[in-house]
PDB file of N, CA and C in Angstrom:
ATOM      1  N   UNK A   1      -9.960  14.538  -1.519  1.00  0.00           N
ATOM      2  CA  UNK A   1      -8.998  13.526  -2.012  1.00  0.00           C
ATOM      3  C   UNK A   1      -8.401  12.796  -0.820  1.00  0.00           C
ATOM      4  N   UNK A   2      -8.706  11.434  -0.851  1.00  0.00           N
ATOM      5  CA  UNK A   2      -8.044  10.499   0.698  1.00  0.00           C
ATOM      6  C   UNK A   2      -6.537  10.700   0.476  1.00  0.00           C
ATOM      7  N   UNK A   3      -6.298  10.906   1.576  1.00  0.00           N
ATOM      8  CA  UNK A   3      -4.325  10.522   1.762  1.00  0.00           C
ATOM      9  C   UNK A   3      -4.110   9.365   1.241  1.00  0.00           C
ATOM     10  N   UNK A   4      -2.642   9.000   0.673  1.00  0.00           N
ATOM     11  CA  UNK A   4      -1.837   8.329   0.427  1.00  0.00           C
ATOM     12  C   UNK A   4      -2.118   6.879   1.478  1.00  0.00           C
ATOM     13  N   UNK A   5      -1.957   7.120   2.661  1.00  0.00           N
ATOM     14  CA  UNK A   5      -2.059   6.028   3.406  1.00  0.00           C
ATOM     15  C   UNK A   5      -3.155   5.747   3.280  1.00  0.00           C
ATOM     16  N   UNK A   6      -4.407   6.306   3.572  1.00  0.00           N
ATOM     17  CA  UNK A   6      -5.501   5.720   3.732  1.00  0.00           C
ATOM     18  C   UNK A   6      -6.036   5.292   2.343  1.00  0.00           C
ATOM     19  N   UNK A   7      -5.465   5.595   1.200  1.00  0.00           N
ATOM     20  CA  UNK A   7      -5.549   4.980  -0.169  1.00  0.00           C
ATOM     21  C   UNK A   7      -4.583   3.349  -0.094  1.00  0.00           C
ATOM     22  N   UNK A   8      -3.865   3.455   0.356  1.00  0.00           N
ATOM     23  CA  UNK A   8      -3.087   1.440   0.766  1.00  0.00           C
ATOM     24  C   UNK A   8      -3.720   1.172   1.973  1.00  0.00           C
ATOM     25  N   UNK A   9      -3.989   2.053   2.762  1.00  0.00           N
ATOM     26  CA  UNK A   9      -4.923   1.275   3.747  1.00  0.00           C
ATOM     27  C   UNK A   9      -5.916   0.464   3.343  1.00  0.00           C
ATOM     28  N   UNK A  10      -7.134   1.012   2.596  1.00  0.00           N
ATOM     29  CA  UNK A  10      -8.149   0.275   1.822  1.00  0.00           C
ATOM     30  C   UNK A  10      -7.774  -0.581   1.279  1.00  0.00           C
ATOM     31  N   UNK A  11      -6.854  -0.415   0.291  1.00  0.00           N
ATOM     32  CA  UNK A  11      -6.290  -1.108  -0.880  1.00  0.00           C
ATOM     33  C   UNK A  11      -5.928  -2.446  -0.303  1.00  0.00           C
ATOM     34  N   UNK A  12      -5.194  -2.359   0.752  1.00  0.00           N
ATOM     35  CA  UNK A  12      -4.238  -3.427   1.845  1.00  0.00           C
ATOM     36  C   UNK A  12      -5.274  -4.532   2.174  1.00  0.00           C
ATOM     37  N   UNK A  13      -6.230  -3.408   2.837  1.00  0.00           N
ATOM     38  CA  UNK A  13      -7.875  -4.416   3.700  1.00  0.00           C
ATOM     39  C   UNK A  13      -8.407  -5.241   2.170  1.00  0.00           C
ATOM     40  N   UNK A  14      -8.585  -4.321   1.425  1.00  0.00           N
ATOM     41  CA  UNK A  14      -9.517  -4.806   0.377  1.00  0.00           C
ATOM     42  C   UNK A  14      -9.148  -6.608  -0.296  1.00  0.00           C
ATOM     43  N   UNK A  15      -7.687  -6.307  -0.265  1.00  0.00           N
ATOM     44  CA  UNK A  15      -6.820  -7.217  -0.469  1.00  0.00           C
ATOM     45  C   UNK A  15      -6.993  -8.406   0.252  1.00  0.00           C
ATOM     46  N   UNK A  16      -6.488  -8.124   1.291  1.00  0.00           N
ATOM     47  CA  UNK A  16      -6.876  -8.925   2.821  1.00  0.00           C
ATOM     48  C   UNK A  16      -7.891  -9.592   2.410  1.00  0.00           C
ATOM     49  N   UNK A  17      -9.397  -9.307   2.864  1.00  0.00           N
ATOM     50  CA  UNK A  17     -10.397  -9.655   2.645  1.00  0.00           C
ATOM     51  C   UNK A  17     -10.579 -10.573   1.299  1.00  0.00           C
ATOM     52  N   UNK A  18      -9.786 -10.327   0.451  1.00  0.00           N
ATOM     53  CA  UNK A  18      -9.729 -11.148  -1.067  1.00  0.00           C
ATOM     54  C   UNK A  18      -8.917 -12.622  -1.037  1.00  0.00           C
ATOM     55  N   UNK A  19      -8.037 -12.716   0.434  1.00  0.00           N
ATOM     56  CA  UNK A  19      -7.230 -13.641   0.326  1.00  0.00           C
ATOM     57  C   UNK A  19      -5.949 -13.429  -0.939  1.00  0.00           C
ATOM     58  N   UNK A  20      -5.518 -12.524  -0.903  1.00  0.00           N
ATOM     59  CA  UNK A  20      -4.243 -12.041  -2.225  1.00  0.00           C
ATOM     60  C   UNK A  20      -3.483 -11.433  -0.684  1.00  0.00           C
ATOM     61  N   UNK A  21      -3.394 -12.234   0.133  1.00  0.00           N
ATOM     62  CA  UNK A  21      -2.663 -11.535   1.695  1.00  0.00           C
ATOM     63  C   UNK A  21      -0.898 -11.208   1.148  1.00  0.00           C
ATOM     64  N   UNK A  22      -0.165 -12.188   0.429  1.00  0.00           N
ATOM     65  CA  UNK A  22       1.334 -12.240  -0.254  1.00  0.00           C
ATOM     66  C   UNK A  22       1.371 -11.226  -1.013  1.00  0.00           C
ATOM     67  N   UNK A  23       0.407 -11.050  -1.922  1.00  0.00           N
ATOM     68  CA  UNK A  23       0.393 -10.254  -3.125  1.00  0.00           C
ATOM     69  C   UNK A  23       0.372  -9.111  -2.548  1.00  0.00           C
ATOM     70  N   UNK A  24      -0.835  -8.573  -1.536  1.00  0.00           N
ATOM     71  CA  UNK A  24      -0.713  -7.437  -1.131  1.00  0.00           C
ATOM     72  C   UNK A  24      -0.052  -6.397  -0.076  1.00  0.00           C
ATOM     73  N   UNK A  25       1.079  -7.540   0.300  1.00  0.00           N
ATOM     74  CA  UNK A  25       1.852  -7.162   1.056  1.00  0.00           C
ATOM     75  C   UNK A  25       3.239  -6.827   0.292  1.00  0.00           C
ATOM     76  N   UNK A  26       3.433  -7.528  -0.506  1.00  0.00           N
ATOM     77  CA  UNK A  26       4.414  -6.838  -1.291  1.00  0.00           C
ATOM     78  C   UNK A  26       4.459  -5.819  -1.925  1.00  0.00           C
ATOM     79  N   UNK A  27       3.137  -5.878  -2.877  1.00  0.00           N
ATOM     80  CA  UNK A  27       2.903  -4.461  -3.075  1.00  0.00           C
ATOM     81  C   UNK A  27       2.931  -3.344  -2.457  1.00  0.00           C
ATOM     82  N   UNK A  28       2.500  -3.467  -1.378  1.00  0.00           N
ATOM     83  CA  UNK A  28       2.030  -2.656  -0.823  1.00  0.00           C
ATOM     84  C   UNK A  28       3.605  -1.891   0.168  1.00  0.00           C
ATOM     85  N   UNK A  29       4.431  -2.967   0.667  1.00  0.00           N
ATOM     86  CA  UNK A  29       5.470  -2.574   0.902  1.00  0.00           C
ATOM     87  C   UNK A  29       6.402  -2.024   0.003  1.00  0.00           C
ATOM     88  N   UNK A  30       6.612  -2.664  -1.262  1.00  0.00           N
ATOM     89  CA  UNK A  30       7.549  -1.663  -2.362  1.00  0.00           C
ATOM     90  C   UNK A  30       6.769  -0.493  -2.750  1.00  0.00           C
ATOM     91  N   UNK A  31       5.035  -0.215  -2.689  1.00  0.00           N
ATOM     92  CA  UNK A  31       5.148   1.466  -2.673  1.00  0.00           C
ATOM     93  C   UNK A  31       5.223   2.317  -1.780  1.00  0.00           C
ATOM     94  N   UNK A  32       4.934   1.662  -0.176  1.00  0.00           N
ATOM     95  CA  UNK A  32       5.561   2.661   0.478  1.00  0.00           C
ATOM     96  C   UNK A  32       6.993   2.918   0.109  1.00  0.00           C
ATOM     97  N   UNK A  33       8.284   2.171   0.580  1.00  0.00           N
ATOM     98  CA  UNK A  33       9.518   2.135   0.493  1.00  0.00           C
ATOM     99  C   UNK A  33       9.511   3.465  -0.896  1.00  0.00           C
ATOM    100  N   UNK A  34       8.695   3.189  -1.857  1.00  0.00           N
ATOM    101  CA  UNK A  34       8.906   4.131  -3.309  1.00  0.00           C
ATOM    102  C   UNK A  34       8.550   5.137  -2.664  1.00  0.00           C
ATOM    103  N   UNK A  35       7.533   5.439  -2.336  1.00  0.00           N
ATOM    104  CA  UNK A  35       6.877   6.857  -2.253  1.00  0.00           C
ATOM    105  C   UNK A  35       7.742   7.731  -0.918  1.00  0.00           C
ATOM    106  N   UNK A  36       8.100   6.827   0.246  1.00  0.00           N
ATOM    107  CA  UNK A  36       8.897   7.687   1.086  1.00  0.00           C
ATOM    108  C   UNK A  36      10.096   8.289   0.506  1.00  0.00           C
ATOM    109  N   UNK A  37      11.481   7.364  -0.381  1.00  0.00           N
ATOM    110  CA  UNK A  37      12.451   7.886  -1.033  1.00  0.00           C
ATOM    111  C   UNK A  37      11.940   8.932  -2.293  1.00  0.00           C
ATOM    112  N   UNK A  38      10.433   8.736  -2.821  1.00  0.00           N
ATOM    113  CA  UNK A  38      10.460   9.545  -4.005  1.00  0.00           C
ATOM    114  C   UNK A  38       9.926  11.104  -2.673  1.00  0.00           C
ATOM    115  N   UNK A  39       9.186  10.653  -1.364  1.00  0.00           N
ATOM    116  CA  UNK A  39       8.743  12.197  -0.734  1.00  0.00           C
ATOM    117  C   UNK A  39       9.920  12.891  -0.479  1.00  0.00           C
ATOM    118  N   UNK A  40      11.362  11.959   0.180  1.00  0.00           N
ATOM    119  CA  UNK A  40      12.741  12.341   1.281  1.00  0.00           C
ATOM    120  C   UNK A  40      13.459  13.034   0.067  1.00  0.00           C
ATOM    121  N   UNK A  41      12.828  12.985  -1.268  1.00  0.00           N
ATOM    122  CA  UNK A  41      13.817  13.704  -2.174  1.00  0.00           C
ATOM    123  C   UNK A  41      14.545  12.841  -3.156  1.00  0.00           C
TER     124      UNK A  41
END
């Protein structure tokens, strides 16, 4: 099972490469921000 990061890593590139560069930066920043406060407890 890939880590967390390297699952938005792809996801991020895949994106990238699609030209959705806005889209996938937002996303991609509100689930880190989620997933660190949902790991810190």
């Amino acid at each position: 099972m890939p880590s967390p990061i390297e699952s938005i890593s792809s996801l991020v590139t895949h994106m990238i490469e699609n030209r959705f560069l806005p889209i996938s930066l937002w996303a991609g920043w509100l689930f880190i921000i989620f997933a660190k406060h949902k790991i810190q407890g």
